[in-house]
N, C-alpha and C. Protein backbone atom coordinates (compact mmCIF):
# COMPACT_ATOMS: atom_id res chain seq x y z
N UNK A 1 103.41 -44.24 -65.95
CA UNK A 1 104.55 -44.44 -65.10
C UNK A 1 104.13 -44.20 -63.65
N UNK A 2 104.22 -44.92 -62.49
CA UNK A 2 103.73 -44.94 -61.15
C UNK A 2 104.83 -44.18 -60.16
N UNK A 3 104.14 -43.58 -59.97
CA UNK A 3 105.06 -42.77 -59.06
C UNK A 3 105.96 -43.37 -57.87
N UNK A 4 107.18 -42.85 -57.84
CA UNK A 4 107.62 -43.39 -56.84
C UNK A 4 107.40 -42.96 -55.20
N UNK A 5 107.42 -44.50 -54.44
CA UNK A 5 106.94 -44.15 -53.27
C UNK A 5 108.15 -43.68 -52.01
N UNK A 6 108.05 -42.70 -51.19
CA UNK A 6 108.79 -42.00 -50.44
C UNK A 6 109.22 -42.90 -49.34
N UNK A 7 110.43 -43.20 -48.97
CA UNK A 7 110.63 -43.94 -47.98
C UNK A 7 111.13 -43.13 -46.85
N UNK A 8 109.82 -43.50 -45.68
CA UNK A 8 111.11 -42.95 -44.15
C UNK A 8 111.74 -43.81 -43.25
N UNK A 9 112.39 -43.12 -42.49
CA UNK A 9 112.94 -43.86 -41.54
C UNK A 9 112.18 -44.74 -40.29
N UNK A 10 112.55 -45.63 -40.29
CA UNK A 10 111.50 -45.96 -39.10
C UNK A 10 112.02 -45.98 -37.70
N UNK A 11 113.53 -46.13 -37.95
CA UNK A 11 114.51 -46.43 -36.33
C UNK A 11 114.85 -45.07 -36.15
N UNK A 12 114.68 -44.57 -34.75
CA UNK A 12 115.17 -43.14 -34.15
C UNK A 12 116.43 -43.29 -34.91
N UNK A 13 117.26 -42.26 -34.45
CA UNK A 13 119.10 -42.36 -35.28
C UNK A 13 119.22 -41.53 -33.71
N UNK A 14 120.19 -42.83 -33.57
CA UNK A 14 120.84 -42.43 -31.93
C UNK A 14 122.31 -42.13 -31.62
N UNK A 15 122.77 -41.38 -32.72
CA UNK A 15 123.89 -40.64 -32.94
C UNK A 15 123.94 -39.70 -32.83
N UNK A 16 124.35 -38.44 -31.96
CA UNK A 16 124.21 -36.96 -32.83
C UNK A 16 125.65 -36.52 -32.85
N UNK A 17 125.86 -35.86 -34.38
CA UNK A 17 126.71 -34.89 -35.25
C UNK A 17 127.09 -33.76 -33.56
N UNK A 18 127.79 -33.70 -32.96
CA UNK A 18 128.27 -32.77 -31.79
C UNK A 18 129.33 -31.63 -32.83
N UNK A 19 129.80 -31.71 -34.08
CA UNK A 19 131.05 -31.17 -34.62
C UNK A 19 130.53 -29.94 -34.71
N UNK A 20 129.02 -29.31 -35.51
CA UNK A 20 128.84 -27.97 -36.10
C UNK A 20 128.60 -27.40 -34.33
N UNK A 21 128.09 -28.21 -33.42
CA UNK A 21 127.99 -27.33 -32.21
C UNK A 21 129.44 -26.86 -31.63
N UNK A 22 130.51 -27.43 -31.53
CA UNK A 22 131.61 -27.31 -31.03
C UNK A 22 132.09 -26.23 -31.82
N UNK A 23 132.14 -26.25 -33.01
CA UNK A 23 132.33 -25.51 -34.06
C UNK A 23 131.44 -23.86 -33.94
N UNK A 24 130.75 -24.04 -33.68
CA UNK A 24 129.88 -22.56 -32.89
C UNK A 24 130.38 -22.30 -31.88
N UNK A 25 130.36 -23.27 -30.71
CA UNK A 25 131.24 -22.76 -29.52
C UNK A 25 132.18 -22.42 -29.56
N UNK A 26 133.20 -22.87 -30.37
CA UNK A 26 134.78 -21.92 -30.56
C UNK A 26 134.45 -21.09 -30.94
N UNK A 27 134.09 -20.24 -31.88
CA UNK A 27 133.75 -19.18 -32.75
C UNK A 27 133.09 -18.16 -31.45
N UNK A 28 132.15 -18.96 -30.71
CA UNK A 28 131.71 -17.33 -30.02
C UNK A 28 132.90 -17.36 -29.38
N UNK A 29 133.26 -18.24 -28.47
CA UNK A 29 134.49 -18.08 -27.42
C UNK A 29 135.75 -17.71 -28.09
N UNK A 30 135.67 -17.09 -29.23
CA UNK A 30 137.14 -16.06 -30.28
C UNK A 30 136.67 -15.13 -29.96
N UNK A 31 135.26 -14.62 -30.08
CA UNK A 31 134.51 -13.61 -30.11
C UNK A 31 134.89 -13.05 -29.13
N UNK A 32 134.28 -13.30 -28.21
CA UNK A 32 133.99 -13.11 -26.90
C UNK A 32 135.64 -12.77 -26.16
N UNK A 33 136.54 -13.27 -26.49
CA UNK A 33 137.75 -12.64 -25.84
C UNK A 33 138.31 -11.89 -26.66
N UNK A 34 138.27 -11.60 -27.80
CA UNK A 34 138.40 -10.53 -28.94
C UNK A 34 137.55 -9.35 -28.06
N UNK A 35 136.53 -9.48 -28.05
CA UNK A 35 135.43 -8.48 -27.49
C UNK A 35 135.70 -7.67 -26.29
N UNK A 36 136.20 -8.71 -25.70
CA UNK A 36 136.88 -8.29 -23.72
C UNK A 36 137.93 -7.79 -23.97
N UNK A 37 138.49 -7.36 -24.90
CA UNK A 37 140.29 -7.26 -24.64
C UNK A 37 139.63 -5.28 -25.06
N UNK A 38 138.42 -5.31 -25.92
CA UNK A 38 138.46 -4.15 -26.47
C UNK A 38 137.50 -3.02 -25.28
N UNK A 39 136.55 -3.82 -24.13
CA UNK A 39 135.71 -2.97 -23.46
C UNK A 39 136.31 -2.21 -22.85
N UNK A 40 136.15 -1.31 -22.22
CA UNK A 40 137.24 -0.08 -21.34
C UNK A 40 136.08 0.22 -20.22
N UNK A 41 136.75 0.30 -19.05
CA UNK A 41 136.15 0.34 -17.94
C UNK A 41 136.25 1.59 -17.06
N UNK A 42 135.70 2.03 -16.63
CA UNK A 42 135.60 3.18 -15.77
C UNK A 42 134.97 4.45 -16.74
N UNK A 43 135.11 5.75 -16.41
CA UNK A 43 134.99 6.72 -17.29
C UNK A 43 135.73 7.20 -18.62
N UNK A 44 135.17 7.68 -19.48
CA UNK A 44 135.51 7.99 -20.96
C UNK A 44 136.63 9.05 -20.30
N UNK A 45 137.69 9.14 -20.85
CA UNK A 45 138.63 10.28 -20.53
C UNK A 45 140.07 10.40 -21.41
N UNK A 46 140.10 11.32 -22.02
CA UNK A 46 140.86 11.98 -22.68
C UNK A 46 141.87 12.55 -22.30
N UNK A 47 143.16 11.85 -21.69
CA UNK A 47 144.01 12.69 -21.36
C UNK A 47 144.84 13.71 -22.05
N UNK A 48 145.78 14.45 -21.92
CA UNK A 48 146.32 15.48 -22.54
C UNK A 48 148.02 15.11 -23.27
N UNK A 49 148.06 14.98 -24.23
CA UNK A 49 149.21 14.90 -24.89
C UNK A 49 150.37 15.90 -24.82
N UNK A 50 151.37 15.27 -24.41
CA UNK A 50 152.74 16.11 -24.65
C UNK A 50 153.71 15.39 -24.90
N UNK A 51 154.85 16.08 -25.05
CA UNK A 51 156.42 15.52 -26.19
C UNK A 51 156.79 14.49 -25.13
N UNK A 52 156.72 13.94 -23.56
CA UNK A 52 157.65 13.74 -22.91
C UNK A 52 156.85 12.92 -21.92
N UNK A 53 156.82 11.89 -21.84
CA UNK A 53 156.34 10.72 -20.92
C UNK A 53 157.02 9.78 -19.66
N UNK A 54 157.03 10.12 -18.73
CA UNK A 54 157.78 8.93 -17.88
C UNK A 54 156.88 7.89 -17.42
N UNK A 55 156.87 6.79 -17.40
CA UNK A 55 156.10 5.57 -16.86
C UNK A 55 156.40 5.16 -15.26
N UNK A 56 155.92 4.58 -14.32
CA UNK A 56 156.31 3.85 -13.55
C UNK A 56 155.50 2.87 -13.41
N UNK A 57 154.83 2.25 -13.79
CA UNK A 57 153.92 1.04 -13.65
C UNK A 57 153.35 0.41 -12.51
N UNK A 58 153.26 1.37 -11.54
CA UNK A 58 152.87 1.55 -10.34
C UNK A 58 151.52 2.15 -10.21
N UNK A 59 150.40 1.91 -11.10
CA UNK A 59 149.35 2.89 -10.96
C UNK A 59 148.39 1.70 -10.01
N UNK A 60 148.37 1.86 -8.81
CA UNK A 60 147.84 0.75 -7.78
C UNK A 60 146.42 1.97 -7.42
N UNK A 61 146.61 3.26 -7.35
CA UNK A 61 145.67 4.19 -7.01
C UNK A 61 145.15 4.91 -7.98
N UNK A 62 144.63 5.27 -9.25
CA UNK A 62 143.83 5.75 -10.01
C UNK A 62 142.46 6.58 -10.02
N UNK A 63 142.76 7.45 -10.09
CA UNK A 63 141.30 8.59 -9.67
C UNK A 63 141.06 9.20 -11.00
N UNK A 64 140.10 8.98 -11.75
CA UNK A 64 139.71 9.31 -13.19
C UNK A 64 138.40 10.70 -12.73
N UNK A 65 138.91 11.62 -13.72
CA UNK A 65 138.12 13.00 -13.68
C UNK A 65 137.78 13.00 -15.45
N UNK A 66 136.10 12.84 -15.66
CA UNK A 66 135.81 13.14 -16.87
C UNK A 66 135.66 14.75 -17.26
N UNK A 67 135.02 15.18 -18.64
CA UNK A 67 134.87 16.56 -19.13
C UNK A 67 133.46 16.83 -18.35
N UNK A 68 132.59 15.67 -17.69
CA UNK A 68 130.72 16.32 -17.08
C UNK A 68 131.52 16.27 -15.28
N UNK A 69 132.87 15.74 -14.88
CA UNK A 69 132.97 16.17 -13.63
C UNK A 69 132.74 14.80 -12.86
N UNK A 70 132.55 13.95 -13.56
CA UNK A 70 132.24 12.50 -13.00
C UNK A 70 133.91 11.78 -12.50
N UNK A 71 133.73 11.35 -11.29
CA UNK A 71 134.69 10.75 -10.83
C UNK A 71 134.86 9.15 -10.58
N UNK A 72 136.12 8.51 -10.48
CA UNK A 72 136.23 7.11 -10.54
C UNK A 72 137.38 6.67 -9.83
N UNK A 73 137.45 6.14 -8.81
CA UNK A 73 138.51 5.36 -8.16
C UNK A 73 138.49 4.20 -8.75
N UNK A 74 139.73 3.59 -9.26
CA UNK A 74 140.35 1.90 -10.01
C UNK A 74 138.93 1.37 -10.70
N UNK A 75 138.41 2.70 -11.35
CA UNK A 75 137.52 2.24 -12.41
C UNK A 75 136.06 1.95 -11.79
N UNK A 76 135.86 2.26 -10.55
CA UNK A 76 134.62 2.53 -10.37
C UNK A 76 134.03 4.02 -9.86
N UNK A 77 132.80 4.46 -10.11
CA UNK A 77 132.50 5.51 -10.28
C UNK A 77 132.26 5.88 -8.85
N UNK A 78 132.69 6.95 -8.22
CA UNK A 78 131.81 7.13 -6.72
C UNK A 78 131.79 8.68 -6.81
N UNK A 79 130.87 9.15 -5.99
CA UNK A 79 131.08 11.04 -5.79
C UNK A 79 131.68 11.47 -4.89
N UNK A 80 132.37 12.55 -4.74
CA UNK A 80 133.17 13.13 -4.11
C UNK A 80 133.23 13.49 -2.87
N UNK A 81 131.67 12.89 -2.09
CA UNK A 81 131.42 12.41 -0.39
C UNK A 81 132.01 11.37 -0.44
N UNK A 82 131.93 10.44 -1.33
CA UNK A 82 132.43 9.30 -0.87
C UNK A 82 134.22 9.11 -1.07
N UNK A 83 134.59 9.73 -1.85
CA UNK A 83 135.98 9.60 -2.27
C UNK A 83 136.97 9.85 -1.16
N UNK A 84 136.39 10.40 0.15
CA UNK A 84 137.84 10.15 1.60
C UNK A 84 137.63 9.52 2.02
N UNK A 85 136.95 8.60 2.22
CA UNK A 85 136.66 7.68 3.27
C UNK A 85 136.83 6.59 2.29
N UNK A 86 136.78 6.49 1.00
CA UNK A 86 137.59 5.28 0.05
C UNK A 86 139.32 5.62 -0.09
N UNK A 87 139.67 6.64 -0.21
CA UNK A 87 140.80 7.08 -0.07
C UNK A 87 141.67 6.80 1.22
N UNK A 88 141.07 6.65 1.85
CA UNK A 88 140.99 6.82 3.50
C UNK A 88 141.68 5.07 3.61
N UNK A 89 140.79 4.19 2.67
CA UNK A 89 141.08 2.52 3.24
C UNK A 89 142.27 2.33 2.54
N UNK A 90 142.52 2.97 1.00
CA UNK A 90 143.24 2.64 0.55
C UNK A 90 144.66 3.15 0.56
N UNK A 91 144.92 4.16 1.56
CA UNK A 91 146.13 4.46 1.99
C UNK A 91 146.28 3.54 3.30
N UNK A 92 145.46 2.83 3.95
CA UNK A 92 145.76 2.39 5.03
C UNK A 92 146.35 0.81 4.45
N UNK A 93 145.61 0.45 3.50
CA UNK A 93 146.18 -0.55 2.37
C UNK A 93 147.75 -0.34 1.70
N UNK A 94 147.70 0.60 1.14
CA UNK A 94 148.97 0.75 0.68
C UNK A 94 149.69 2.43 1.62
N UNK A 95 150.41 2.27 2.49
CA UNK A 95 150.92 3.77 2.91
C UNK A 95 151.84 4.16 2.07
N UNK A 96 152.56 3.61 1.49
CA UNK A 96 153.73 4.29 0.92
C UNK A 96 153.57 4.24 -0.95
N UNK A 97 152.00 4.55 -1.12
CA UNK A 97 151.62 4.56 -2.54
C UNK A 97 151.59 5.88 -3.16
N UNK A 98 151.81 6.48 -4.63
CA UNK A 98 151.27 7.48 -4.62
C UNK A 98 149.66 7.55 -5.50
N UNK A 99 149.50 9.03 -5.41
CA UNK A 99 147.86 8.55 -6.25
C UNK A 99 148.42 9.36 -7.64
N UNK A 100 147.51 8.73 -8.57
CA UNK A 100 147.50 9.25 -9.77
C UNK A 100 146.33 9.84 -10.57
N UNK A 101 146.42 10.82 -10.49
CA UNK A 101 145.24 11.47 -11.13
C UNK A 101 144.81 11.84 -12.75
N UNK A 102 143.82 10.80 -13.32
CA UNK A 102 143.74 11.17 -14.88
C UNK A 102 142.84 11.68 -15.08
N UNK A 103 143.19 12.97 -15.06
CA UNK A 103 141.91 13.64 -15.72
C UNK A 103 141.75 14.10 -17.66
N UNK A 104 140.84 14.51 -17.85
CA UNK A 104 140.36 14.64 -19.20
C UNK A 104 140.72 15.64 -19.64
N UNK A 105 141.36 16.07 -20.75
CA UNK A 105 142.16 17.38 -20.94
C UNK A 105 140.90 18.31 -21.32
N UNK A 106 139.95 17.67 -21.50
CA UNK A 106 138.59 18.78 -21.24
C UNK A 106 138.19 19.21 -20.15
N UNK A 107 138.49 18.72 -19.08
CA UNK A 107 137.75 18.80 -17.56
C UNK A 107 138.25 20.16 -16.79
N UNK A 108 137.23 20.39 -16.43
CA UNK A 108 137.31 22.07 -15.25
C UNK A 108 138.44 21.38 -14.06
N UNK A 109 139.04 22.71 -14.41
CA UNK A 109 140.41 22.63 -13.50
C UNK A 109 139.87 22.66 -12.24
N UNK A 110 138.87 22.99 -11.69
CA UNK A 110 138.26 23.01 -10.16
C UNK A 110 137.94 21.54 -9.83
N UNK A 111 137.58 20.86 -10.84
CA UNK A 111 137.51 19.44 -10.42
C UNK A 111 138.48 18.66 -10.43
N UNK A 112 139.87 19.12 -10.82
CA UNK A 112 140.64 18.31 -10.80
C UNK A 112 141.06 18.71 -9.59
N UNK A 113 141.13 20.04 -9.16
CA UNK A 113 141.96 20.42 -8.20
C UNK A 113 141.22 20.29 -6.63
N UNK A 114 139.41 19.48 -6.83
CA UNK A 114 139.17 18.98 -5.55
C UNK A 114 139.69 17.68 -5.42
N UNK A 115 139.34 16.90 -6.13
CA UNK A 115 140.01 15.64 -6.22
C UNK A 115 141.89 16.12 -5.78
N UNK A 116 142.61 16.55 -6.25
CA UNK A 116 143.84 16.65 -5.51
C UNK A 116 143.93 16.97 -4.29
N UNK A 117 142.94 18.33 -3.68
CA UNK A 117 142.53 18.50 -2.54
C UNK A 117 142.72 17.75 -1.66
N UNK A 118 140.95 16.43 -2.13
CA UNK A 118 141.35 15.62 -1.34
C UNK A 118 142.59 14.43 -1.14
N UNK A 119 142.61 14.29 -2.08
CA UNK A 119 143.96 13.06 -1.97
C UNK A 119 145.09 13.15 -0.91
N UNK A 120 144.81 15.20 -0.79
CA UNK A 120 146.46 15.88 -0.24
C UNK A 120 145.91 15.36 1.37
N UNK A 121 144.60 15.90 1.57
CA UNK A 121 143.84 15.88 2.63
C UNK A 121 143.79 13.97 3.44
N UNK A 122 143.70 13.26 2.70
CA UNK A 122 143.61 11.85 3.30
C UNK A 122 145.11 11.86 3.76
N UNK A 123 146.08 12.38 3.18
CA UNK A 123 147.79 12.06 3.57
C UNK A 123 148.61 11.67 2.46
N UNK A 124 147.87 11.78 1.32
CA UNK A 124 148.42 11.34 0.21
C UNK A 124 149.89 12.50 -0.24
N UNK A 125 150.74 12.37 -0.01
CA UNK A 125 151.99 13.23 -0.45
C UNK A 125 152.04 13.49 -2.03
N UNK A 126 152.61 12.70 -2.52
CA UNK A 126 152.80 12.40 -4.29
C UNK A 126 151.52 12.34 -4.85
N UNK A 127 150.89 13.38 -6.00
CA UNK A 127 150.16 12.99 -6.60
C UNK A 127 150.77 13.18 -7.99
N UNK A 128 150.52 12.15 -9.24
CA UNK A 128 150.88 12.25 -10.21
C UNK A 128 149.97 12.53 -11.41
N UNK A 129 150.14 13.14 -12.72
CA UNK A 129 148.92 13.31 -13.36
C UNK A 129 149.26 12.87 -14.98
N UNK A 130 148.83 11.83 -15.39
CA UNK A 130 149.01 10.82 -16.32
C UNK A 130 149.20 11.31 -17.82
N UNK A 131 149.86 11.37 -18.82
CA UNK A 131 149.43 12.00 -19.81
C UNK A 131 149.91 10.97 -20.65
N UNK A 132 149.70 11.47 -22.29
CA UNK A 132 149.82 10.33 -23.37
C UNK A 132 151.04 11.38 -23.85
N UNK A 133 152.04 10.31 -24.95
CA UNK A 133 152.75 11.03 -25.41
C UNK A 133 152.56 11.94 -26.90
N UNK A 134 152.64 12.68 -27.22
CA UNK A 134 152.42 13.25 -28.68
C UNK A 134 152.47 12.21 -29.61
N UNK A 135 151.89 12.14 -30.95
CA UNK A 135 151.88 11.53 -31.75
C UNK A 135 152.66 12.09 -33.20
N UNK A 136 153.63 11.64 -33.43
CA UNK A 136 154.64 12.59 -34.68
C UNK A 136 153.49 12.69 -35.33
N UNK A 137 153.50 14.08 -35.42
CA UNK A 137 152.71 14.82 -36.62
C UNK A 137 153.02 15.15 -38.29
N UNK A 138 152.19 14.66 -39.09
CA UNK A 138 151.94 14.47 -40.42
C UNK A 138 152.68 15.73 -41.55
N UNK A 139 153.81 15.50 -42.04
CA UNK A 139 154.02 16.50 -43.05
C UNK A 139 153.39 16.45 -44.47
């Protein structure tokens, strides 16, 4: 019995299948905004829970105090030379703002209380200090 002989193609194929690529591209681009919705920006910080929460949705000024003492204005990190003279633009930006201070319910009360310092010190009147509300606890 003679074996059969293998046939190839001889004409390029000047079509290409675009579906499994498109089909990858959606899939990362689910990913990828799935992914962004979950990153968190600025410093790790743990605020302090209690029974009683008021909101104002006004947080335009944000000063984040971690548990190592690391500081963050609207999510970027700067040190505490630099924090009046950023403080400084952004009351001239907003005058009639207040600041809000989140610190980490781990963090040394001396660091929270330079950071208020300064805030009081740039002209800042109102400072507010952010907390989460309790979570009903498990019987």
């Amino acid at each position: 019995m003679p074996l059969r002989k293998a046939r190839y193609r001889r004409e390029p194929v000047t079509d290409v299948n675009v579906t499994n690529l498109i089909d990858i591209v959606m899939v990362m681009l689910i990913v990828f905004i799935l992914v962004s919705n979950f990153v968190q920006t600025g410093l790790d910080i743990d605020v302090p829970n209690v029974r009683y929460v008021q909101t104002s949705g006004k947080e335009k000024i944000l000063i984040g105090v971690n548990t190592t003492g690391e500081i963050s204005l609207n999510g970027e990190t700067v040190t505490q030379d630099e924090l009046p003279a950023r403080l400084e633009a952004l009351k001239a930006q907003y005058p009639d703002e207040q600041v809000f201070i989140k610190a980490d319910e781990k963090a040394f009360v001396g660091d929270f209380m330079g950071v208020a310092s300064i805030a009081k010190m740039v002209g800042f009147e109102k400072i507010n200090v952010p907390a989460e509300l309790l979570k009903a606890q498990k019987k």
